[in-house]
Protein backbone atom coordinates (compact mmCIF):
# COMPACT_ATOMS: atom_id res chain seq x y z
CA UNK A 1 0.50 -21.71 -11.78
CA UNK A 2 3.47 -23.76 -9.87
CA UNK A 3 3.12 -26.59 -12.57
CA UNK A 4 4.56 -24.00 -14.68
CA UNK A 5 7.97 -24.30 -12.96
CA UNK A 6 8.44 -27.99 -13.36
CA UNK A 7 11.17 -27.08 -16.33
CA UNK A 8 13.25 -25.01 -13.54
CA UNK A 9 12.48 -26.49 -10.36
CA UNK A 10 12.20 -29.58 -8.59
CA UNK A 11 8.47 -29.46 -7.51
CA UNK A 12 8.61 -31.95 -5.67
CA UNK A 13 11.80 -31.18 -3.49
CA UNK A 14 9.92 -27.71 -3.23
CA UNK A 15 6.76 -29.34 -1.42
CA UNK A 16 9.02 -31.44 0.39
CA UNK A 17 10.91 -28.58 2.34
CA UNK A 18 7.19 -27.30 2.91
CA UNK A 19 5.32 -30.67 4.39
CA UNK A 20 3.55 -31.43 0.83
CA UNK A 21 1.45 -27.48 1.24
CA UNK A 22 0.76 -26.01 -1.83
CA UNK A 23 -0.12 -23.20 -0.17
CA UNK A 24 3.31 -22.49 1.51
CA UNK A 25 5.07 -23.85 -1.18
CA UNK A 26 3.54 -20.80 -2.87
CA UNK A 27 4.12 -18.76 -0.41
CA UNK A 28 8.02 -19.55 0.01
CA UNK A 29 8.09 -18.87 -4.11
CA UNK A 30 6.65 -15.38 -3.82
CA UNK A 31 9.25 -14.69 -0.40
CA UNK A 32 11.57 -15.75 -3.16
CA UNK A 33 11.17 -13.30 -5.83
CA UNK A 34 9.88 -10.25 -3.96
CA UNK A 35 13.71 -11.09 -1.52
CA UNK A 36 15.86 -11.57 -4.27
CA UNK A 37 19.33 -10.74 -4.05
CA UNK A 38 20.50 -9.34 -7.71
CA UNK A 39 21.14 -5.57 -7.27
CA UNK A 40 22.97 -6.74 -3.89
CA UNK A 41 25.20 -9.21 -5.65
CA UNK A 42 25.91 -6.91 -8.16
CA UNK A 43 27.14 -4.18 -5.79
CA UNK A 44 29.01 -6.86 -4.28
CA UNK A 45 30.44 -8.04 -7.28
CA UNK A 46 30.95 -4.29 -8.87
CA UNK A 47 33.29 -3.67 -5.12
CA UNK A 48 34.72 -6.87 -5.50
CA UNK A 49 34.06 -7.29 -1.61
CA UNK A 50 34.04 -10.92 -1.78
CA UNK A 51 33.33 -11.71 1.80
CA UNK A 52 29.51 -9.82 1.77
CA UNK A 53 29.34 -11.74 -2.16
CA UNK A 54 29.84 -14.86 0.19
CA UNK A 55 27.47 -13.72 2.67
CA UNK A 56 25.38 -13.35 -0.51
CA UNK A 57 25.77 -15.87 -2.28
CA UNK A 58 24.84 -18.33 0.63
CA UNK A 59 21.45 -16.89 0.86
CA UNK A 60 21.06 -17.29 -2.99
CA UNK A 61 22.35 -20.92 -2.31
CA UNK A 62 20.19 -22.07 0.65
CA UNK A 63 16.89 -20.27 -0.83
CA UNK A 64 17.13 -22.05 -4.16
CA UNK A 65 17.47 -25.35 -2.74
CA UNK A 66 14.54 -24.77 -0.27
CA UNK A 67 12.38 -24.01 -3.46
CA UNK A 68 13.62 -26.71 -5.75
CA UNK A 69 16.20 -24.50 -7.52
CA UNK A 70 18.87 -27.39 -7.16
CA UNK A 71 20.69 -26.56 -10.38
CA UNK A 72 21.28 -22.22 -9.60
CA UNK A 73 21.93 -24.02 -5.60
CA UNK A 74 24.91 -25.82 -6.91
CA UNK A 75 25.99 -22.96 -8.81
CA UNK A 76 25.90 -20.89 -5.93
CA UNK A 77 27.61 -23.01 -4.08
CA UNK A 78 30.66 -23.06 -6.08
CA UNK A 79 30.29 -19.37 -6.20
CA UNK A 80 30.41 -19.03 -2.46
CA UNK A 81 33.29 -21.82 -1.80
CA UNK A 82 35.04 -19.43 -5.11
CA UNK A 83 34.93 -16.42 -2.17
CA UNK A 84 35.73 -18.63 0.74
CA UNK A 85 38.73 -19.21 -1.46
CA UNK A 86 39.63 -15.72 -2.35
CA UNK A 87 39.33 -17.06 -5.70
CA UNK A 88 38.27 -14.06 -7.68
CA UNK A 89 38.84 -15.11 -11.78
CA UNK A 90 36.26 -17.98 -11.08
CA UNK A 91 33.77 -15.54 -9.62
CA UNK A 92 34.13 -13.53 -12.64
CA UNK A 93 34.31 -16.28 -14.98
CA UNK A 94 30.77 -17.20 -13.31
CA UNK A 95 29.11 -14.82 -12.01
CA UNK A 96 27.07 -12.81 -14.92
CA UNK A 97 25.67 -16.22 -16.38
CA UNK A 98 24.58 -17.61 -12.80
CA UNK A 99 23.21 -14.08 -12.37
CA UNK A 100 21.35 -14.39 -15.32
CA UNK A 101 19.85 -17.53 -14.77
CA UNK A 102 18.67 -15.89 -10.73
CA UNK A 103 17.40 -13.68 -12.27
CA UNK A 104 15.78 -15.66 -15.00
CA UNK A 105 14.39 -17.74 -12.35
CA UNK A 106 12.73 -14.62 -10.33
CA UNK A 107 10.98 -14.10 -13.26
CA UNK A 108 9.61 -17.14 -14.20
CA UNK A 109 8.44 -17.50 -10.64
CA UNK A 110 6.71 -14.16 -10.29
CA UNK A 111 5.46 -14.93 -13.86
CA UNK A 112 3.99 -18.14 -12.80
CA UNK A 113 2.46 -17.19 -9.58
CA UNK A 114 2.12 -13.41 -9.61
């Protein structure tokens, strides 16, 4: 149930991005777990190729916020302007935690709405 996700997302900014639907809103939140990024960004990150991690990251970034995921957005974000940057030791002071919490997320959702 999406009512579930009220603790990690901003429902409302969710419904917003999808006219006030339910039913897409739903439907963006499955597209979201079932497209998830993690073994990509971890390849990435593993290569250190920090201009695909941008790439990446980006998606992770823009996909969140379209959902209501504003916090793991603006942790993205930093991530990606951290590889716009070339600025590896904050991408690998960061990235396993936001990882986590993507990948905490994905689970919740898929949890939530199966």
């Amino acid at each position: 149930m999406i009512s579930d996700l009220k603790d990690l997302l901003n429902l409302e900014l969710g419904l917003e991005y999808c006219g006030g639907m339910e039913d897409l809103y739903e439907d963006m939140l499955r597209d979201y777990y079932e497209g998830n990024f993690v073994e990509t960004l971890k390849e990435q990150y593993a290569a250190e190729n920090w201009t695909d991690y941008r790439v990446t990251i980006h998606g992770v970034k823009s996909t969140s916020l379209m959902i209501g995921g504003e916090d793991i957005s603006a942790k993205a974000k930093e991530l990606e302007l951290a590889a716009a940057d070339g600025n590896a030791d904050f991408i690998k002071e960061n990235h396993e935690k936001v990882l986590a919490q993507y990948q905490n997320l994905i689970d919740k959702i898929k949890e939530a709405i199966g």
